[in-house]
C-alpha atoms as a PDB file:
ATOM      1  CA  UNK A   1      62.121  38.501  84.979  1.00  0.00           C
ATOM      2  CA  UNK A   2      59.094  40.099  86.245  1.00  0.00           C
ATOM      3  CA  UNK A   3      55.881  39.589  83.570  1.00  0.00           C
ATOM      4  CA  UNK A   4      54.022  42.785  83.691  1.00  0.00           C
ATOM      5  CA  UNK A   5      50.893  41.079  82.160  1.00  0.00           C
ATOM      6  CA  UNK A   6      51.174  39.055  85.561  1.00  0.00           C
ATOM      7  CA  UNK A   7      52.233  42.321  87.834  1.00  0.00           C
ATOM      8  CA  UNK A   8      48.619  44.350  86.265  1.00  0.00           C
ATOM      9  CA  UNK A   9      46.652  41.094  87.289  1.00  0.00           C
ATOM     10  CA  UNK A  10      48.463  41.372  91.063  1.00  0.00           C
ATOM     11  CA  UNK A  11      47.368  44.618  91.253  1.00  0.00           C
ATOM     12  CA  UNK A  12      44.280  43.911  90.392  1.00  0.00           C
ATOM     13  CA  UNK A  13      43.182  40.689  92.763  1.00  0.00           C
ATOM     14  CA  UNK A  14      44.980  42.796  95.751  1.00  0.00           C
ATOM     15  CA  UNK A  15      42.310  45.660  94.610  1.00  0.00           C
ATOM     16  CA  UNK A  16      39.633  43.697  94.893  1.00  0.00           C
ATOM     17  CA  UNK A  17      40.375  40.756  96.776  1.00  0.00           C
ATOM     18  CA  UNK A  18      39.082  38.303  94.733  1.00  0.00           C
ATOM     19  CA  UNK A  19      40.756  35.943  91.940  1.00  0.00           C
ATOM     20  CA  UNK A  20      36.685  36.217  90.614  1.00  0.00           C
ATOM     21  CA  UNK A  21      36.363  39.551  90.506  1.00  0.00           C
ATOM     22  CA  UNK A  22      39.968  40.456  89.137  1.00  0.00           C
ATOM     23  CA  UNK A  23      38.923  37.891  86.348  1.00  0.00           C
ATOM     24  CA  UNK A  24      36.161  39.602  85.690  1.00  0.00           C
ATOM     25  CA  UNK A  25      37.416  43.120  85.475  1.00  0.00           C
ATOM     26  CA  UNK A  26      41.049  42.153  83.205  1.00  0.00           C
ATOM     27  CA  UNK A  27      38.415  39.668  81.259  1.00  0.00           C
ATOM     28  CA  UNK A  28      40.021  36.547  82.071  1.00  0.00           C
ATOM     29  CA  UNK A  29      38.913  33.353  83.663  1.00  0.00           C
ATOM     30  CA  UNK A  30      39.229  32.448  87.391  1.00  0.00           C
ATOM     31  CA  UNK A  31      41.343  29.805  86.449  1.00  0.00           C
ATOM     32  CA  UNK A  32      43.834  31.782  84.163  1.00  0.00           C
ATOM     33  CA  UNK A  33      44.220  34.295  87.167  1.00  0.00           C
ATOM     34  CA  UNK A  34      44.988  31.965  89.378  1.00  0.00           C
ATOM     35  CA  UNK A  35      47.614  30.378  87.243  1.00  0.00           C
ATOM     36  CA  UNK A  36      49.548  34.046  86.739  1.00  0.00           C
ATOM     37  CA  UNK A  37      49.222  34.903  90.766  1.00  0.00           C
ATOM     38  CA  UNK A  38      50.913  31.360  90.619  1.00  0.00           C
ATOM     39  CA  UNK A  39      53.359  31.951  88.143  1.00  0.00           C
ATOM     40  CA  UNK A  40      54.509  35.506  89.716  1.00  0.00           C
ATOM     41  CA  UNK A  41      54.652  33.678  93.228  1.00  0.00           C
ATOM     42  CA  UNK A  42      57.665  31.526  91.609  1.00  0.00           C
ATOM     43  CA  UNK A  43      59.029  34.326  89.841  1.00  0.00           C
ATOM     44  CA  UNK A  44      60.022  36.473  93.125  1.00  0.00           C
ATOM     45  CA  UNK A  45      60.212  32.747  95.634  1.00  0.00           C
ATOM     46  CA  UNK A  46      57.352  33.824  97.763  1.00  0.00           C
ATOM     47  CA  UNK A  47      53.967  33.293  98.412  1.00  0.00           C
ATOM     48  CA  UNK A  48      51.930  36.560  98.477  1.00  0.00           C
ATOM     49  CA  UNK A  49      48.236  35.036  99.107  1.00  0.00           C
ATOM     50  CA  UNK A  50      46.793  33.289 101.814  1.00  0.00           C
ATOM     51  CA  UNK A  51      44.052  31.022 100.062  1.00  0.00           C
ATOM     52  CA  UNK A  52      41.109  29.875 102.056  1.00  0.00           C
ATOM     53  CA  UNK A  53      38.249  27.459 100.639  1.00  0.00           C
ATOM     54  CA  UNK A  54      35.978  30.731  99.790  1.00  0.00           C
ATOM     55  CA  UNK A  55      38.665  33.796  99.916  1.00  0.00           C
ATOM     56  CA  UNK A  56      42.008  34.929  99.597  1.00  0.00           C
ATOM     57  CA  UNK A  57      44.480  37.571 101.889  1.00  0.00           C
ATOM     58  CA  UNK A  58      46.997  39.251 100.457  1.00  0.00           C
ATOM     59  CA  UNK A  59      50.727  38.914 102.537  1.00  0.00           C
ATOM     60  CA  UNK A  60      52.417  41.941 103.188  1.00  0.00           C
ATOM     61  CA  UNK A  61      55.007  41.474  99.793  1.00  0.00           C
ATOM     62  CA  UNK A  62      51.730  41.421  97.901  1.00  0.00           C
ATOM     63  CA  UNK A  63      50.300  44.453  99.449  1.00  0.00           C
ATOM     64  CA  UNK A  64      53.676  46.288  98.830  1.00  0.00           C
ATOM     65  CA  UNK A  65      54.535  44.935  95.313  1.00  0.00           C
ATOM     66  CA  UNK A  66      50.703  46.088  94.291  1.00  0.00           C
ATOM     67  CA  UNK A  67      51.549  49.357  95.408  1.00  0.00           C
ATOM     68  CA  UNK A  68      54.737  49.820  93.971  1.00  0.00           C
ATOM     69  CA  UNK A  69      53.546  48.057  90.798  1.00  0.00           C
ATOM     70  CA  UNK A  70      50.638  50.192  90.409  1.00  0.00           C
ATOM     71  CA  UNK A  71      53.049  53.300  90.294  1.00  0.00           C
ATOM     72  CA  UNK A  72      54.834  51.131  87.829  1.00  0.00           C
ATOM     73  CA  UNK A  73      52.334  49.948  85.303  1.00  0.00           C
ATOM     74  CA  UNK A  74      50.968  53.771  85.548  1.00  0.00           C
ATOM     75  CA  UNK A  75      54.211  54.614  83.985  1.00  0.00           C
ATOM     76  CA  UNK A  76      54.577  51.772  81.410  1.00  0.00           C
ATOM     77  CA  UNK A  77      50.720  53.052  80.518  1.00  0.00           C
ATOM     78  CA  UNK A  78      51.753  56.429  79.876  1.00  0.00           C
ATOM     79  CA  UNK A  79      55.142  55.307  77.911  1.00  0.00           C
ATOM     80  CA  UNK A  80      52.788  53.268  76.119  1.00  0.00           C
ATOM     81  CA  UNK A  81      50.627  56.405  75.420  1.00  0.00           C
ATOM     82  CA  UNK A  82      53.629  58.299  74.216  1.00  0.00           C
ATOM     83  CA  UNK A  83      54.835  55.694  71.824  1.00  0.00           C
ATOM     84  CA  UNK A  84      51.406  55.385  70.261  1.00  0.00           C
ATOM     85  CA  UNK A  85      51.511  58.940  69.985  1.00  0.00           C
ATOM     86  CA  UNK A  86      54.512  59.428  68.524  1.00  0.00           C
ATOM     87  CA  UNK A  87      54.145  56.364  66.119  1.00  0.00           C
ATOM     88  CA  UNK A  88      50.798  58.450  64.878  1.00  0.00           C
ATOM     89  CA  UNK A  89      53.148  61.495  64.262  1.00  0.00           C
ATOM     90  CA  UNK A  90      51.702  63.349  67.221  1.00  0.00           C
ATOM     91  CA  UNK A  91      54.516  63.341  69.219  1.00  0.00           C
ATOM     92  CA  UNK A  92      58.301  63.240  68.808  1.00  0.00           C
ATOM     93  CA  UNK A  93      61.146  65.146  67.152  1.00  0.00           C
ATOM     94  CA  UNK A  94      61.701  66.444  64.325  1.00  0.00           C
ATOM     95  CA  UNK A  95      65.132  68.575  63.097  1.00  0.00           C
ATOM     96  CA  UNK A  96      64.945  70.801  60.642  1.00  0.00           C
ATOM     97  CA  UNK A  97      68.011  72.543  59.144  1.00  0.00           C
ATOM     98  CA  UNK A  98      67.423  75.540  57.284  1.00  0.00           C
ATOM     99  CA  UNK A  99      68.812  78.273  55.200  1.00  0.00           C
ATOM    100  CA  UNK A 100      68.285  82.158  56.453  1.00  0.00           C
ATOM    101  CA  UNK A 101      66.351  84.292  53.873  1.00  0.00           C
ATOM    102  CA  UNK A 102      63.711  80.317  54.244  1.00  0.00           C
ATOM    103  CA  UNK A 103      64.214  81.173  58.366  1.00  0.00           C
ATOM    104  CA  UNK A 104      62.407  84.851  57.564  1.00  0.00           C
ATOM    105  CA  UNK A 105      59.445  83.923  55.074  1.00  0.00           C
ATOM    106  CA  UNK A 106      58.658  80.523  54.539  1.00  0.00           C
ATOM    107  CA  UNK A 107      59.863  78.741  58.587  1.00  0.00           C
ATOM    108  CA  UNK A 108      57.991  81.211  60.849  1.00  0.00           C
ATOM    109  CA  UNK A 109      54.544  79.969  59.355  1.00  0.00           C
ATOM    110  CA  UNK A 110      55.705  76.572  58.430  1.00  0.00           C
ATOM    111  CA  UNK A 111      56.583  75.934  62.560  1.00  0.00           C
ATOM    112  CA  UNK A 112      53.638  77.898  63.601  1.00  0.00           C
ATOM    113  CA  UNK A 113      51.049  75.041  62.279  1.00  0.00           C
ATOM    114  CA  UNK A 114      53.196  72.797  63.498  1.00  0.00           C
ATOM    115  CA  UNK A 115      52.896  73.920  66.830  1.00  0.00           C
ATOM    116  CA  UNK A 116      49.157  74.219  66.157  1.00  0.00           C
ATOM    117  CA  UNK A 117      48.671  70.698  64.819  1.00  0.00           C
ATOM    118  CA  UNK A 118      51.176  69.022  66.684  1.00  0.00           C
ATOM    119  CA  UNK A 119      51.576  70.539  70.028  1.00  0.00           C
ATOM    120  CA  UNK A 120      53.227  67.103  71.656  1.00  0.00           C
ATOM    121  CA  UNK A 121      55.891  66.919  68.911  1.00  0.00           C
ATOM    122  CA  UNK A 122      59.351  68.622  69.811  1.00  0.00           C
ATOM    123  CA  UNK A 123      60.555  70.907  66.636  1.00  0.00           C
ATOM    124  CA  UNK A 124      64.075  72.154  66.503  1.00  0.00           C
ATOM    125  CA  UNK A 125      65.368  74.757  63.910  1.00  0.00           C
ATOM    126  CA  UNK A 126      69.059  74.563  62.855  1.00  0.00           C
ATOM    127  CA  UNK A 127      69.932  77.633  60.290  1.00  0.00           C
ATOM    128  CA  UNK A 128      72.393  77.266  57.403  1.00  0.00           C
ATOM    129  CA  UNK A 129      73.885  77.309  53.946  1.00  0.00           C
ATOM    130  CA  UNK A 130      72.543  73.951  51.809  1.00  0.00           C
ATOM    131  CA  UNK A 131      76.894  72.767  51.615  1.00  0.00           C
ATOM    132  CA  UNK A 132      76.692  72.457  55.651  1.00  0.00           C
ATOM    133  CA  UNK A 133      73.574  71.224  56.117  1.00  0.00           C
ATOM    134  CA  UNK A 134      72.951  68.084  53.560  1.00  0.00           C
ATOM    135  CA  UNK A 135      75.538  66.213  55.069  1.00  0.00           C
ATOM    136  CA  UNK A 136      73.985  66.692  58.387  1.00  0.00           C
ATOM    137  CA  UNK A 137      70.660  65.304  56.450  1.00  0.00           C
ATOM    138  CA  UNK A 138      72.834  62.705  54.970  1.00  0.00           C
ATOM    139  CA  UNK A 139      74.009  61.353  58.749  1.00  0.00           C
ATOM    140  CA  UNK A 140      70.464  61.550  60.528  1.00  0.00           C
ATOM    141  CA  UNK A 141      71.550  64.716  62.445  1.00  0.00           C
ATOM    142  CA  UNK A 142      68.820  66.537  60.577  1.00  0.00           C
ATOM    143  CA  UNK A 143      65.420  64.939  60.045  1.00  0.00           C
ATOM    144  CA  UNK A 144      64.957  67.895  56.955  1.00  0.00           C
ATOM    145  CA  UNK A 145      66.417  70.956  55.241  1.00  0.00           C
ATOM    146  CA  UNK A 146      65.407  73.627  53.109  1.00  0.00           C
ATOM    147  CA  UNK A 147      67.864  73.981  50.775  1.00  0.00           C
ATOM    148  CA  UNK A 148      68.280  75.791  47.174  1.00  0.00           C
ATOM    149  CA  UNK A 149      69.920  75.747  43.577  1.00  0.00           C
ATOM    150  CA  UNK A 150      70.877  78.031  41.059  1.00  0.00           C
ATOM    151  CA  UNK A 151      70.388  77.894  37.356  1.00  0.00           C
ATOM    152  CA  UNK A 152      73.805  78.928  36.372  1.00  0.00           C
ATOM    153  CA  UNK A 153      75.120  76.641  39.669  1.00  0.00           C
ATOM    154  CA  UNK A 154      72.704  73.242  39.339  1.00  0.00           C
ATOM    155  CA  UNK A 155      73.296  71.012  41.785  1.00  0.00           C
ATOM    156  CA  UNK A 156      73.444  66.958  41.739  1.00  0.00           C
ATOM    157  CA  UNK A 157      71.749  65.290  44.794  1.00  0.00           C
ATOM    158  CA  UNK A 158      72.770  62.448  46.659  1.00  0.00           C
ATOM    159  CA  UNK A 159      70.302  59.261  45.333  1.00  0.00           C
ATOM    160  CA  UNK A 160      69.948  58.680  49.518  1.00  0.00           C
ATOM    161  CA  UNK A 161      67.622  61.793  49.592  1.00  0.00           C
ATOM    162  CA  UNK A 162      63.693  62.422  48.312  1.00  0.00           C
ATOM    163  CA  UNK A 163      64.046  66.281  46.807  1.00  0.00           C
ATOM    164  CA  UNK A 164      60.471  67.738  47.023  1.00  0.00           C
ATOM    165  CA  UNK A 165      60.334  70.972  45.074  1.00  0.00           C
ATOM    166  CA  UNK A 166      58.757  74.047  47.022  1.00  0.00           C
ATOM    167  CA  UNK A 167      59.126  77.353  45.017  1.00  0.00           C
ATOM    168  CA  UNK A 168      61.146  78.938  42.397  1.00  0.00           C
ATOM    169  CA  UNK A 169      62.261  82.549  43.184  1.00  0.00           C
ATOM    170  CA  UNK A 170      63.599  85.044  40.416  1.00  0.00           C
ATOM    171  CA  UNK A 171      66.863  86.779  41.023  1.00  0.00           C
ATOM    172  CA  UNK A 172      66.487  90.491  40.780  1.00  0.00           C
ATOM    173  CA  UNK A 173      68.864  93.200  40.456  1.00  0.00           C
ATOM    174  CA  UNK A 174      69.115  95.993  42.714  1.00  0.00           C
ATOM    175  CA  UNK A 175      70.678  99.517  42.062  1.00  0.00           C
ATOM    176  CA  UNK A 176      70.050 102.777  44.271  1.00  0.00           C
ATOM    177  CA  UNK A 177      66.678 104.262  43.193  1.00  0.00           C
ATOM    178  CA  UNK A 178      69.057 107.492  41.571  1.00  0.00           C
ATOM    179  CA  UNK A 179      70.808 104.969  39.399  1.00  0.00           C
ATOM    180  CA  UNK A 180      70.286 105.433  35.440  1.00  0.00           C
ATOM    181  CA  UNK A 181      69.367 101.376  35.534  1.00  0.00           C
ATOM    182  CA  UNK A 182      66.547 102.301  37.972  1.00  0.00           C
ATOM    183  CA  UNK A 183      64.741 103.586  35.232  1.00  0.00           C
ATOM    184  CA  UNK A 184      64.332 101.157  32.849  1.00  0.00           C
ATOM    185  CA  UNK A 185      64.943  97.189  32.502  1.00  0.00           C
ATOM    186  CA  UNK A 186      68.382  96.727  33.022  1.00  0.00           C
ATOM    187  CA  UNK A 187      71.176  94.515  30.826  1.00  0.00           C
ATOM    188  CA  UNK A 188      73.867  93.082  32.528  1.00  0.00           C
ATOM    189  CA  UNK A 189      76.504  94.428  30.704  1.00  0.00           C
ATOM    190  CA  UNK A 190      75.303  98.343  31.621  1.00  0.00           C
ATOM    191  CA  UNK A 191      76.255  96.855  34.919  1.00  0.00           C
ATOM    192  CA  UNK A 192      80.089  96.266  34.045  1.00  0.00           C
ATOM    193  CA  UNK A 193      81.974  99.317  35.719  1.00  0.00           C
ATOM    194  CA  UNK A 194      79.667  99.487  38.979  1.00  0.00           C
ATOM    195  CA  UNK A 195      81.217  98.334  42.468  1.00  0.00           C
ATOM    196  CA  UNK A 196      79.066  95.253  43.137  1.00  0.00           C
ATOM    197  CA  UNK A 197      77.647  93.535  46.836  1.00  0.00           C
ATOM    198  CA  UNK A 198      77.939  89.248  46.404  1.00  0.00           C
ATOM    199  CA  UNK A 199      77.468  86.960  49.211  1.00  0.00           C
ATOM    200  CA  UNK A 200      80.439  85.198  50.601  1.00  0.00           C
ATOM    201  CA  UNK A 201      83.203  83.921  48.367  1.00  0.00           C
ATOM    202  CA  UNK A 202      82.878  80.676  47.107  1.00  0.00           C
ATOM    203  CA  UNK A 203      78.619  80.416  47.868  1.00  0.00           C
ATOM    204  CA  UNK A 204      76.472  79.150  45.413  1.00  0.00           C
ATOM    205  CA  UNK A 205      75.483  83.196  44.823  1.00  0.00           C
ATOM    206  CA  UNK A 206      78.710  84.207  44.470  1.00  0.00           C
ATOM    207  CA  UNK A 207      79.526  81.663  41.725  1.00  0.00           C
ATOM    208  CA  UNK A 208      75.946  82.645  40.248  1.00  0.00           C
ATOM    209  CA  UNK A 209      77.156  86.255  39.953  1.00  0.00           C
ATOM    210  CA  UNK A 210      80.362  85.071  38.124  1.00  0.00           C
ATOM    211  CA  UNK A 211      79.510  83.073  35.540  1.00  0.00           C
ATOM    212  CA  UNK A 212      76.636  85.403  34.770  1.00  0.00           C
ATOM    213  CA  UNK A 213      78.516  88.340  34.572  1.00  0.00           C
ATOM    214  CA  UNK A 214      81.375  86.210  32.692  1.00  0.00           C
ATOM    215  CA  UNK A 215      78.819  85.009  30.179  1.00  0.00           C
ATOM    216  CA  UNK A 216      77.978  88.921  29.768  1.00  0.00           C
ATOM    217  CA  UNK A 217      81.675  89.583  29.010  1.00  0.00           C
ATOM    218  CA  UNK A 218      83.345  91.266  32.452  1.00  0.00           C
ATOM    219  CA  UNK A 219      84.194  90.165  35.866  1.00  0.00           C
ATOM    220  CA  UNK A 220      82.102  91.452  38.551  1.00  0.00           C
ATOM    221  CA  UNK A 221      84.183  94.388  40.791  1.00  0.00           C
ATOM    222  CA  UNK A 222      83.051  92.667  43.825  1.00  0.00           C
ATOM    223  CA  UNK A 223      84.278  95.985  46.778  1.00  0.00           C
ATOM    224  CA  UNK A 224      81.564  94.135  49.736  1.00  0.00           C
ATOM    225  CA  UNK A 225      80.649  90.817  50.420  1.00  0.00           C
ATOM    226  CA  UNK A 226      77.877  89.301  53.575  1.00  0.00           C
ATOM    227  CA  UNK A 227      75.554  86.558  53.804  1.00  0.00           C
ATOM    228  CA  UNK A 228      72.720  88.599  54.927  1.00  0.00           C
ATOM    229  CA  UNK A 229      70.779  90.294  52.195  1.00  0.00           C
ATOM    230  CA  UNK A 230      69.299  92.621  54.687  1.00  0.00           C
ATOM    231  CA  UNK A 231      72.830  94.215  54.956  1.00  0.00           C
ATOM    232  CA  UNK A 232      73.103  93.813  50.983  1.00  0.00           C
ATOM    233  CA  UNK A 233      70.519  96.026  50.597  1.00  0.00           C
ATOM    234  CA  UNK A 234      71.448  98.533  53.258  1.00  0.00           C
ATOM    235  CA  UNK A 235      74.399  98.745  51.033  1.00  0.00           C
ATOM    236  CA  UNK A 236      72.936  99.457  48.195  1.00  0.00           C
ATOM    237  CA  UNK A 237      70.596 102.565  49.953  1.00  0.00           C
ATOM    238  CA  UNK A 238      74.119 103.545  50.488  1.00  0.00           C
ATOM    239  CA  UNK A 239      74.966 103.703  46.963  1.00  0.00           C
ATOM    240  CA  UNK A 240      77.753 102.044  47.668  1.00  0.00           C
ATOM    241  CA  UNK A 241      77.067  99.095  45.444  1.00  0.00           C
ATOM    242  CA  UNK A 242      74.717  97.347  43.409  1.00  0.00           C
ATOM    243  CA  UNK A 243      73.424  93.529  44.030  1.00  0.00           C
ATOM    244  CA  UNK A 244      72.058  90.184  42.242  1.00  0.00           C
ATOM    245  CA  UNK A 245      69.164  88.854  45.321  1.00  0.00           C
ATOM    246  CA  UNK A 246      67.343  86.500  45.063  1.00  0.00           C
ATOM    247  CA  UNK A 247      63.113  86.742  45.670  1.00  0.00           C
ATOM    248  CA  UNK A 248      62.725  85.554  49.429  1.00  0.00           C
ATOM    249  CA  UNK A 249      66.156  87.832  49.845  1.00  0.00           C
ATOM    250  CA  UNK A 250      64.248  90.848  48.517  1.00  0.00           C
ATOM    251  CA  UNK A 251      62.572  93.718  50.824  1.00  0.00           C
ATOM    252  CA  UNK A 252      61.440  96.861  49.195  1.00  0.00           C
ATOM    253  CA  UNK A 253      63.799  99.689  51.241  1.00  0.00           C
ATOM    254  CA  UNK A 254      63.495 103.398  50.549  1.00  0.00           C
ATOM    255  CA  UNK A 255      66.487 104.370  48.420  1.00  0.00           C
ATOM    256  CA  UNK A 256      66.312 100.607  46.127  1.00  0.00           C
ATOM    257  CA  UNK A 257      65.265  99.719  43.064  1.00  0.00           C
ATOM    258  CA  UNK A 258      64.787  95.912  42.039  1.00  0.00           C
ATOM    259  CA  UNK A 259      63.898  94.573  38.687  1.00  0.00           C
ATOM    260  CA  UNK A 260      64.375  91.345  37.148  1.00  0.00           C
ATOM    261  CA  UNK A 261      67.264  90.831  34.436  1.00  0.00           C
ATOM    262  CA  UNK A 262      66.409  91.828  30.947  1.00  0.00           C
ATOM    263  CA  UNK A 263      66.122  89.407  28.431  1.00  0.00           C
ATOM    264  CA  UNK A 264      67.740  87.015  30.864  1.00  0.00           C
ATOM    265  CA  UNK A 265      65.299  85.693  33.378  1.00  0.00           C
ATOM    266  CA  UNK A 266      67.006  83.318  36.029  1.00  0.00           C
ATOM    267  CA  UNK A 267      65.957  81.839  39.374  1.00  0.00           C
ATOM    268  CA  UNK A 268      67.131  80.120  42.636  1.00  0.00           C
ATOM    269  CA  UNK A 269      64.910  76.927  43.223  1.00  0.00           C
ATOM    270  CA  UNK A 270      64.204  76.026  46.759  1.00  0.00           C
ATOM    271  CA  UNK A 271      63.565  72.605  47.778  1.00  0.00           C
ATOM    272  CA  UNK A 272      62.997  70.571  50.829  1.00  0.00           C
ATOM    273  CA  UNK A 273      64.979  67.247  51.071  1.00  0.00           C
ATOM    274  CA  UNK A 274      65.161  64.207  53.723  1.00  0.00           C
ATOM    275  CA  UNK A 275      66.537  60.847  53.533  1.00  0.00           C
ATOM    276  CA  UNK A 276      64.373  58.211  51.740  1.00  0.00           C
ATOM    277  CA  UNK A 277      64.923  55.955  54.735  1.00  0.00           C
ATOM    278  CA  UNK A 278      63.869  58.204  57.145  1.00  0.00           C
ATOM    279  CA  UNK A 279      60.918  56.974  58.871  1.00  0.00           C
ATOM    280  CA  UNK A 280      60.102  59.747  61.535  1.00  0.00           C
ATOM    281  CA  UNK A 281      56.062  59.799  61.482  1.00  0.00           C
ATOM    282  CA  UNK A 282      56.854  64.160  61.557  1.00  0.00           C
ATOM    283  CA  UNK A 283      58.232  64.040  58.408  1.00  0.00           C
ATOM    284  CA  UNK A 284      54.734  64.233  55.778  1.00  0.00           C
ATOM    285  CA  UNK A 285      53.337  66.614  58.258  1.00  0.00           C
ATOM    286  CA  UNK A 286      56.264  68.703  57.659  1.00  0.00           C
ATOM    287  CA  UNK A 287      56.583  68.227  54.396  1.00  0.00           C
ATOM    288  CA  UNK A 288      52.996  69.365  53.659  1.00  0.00           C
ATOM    289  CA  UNK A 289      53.412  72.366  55.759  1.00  0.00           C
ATOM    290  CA  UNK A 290      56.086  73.531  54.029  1.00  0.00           C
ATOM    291  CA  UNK A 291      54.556  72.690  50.430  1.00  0.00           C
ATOM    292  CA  UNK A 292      51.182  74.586  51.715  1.00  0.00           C
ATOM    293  CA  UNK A 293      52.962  77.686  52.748  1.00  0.00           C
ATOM    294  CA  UNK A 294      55.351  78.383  50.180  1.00  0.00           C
ATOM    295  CA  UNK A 295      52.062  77.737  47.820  1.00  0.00           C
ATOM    296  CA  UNK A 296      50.849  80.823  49.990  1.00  0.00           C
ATOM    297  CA  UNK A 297      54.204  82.833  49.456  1.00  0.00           C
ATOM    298  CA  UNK A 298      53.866  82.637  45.697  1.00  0.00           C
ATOM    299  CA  UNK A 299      53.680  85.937  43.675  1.00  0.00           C
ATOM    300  CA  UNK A 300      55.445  88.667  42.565  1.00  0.00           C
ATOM    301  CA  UNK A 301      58.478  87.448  41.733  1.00  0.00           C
ATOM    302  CA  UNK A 302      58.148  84.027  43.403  1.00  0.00           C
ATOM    303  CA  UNK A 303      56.062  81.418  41.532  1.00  0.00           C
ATOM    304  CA  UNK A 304      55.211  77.472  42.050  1.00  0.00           C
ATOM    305  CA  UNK A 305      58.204  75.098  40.542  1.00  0.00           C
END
């Protein structure tokens, strides 16, 4: 096998045509480049310089290997650069999975000073519900995910992951601005004949909306159900329905009204978790931008865990 140590040194006695000189410039002795020209003559079973009592001539292999070599070694430099780089956390990948009300007001900042401080690293932006992306987490698919937890649906996470608390969001209620509730702070249980909007069956806000409305004494007439709270509260302009959404869900829209729960305060805590193991150099750069940004996101009804 070909000893790039020795290949650099070729190139460099064919460049100047001296053993001396090469020595000089790589910072070796005469005598140590003269015993790896020797050592690569072996290596490919021919002699590539001529050597006279005061100079030496390259042979044609040695002219050719220098200048394919050079080509060569300019690679290996820049690999070399890129793997320094990326060691440092200024280049590589990094996956983040997401979930979408996150995607809308705490990623589009979040990537942009990534971009900004990292411009070699390659960032890639999976969207979905916590359930589907932890295991992805879990099996190195995802370097990171934002992901969230109830109080009425807590969640147990797996001891492989590092759970790094962002924000905590309160869950508001919203009713069409005409509704009686609009008026003053609502109870639950004034709630109990409406038609009510939930996210999909079987999500972590759907089960929220149960148990809360169970521990208020009725079931929830659930007549619409969508992931996308945007479409939630188009529905409930409508006045077709009223909703439970959480903070980073929540857009004041002509024809709303959202207030927090009398009496009964609860909120959806968002968190950003990776494996413990991972050791992609992106990862505390990412972590920080996401802790510095959601510090920036914080008021109303969105406060610091």
């Amino acid at each position: 096998m070909l000893n790039p140590v020795h290949l650099r040194t070729l190139v460099e006695v064919v460049k100047t045509g001296s053993f001396a000189e090469a020595a000089r410039r790589l910072g070796y002795t005469s005598s140590a480049v003269s015993q790896q020209i020797s050592a690569f003559e072996r290596a490919v079973g021919v002699t590539l310089f001529e050597r006279e009592a005061h100079s030496i001539r390259p042979a044609g292999a040695a002219l050719l290997i220098a200048e394919r070599g050079g080509e060569l070694l300019a690679a290996f430099d820049g690999f070399e650069h890129e793997v320094k780089a990326m060691v440092q956390g200024l280049r590589g990948r990094l996956r983040i999975g997401t979930f979408p009300t996150a995607s809308s007001r705490v990623m589009p900042k979040a990537l942009a000073r990534l971009q900004a401080d990292l411009p070699g690293a390659e960032i890639r932006l999976d969207e979905a519900e916590p359930d589907d992306v932890l295991p992805l987490v879990l099996t190195g698919e995802l370097d990171l995910a934002l992901v969230y937890a109830y109080d009425l649906v807590p969640r147990t996470w797996p001891e492989e992951l590092t759970v790094v608390p962002l924000l905590d969001e309160s869950l508001l209620v919203m009713v069409p601005a005409e509704h009686p509730a609009a008026k003053n702070n609502v109870k639950l249980e004034d709630l109990k004949d409406e038609h009510w909007i939930a996210s999909r069956d079987g999500t972590s806000g759907a089960i929220c909306l149960t148990r809360l409305c169970a521990a208020a004494g009725f079931a929830p007439k659930i007549a619409f159900r969508s992931n996308d709270y945007e479409v939630v509260q188009s529905l409930v302009a409508a006045g077709v329905g009223v909703a439970l959404v959480p903070a980073l869900g929540y857009r004041e829209l002509a024809g709303t009204h959202a207030m927090p729960l009398r009496h009964k305060p609860l909120r959806r805590h968002v968190h950003v978790v990776h494996r413990t193991a991972n050791t992609n150099p992106l990862l505390r750069d990412a972590v920080t931008a996401l802790r510095e940004v959601c510090q920036n996101t914080v008021g109303g009804y969105i406060n610091q865990p």
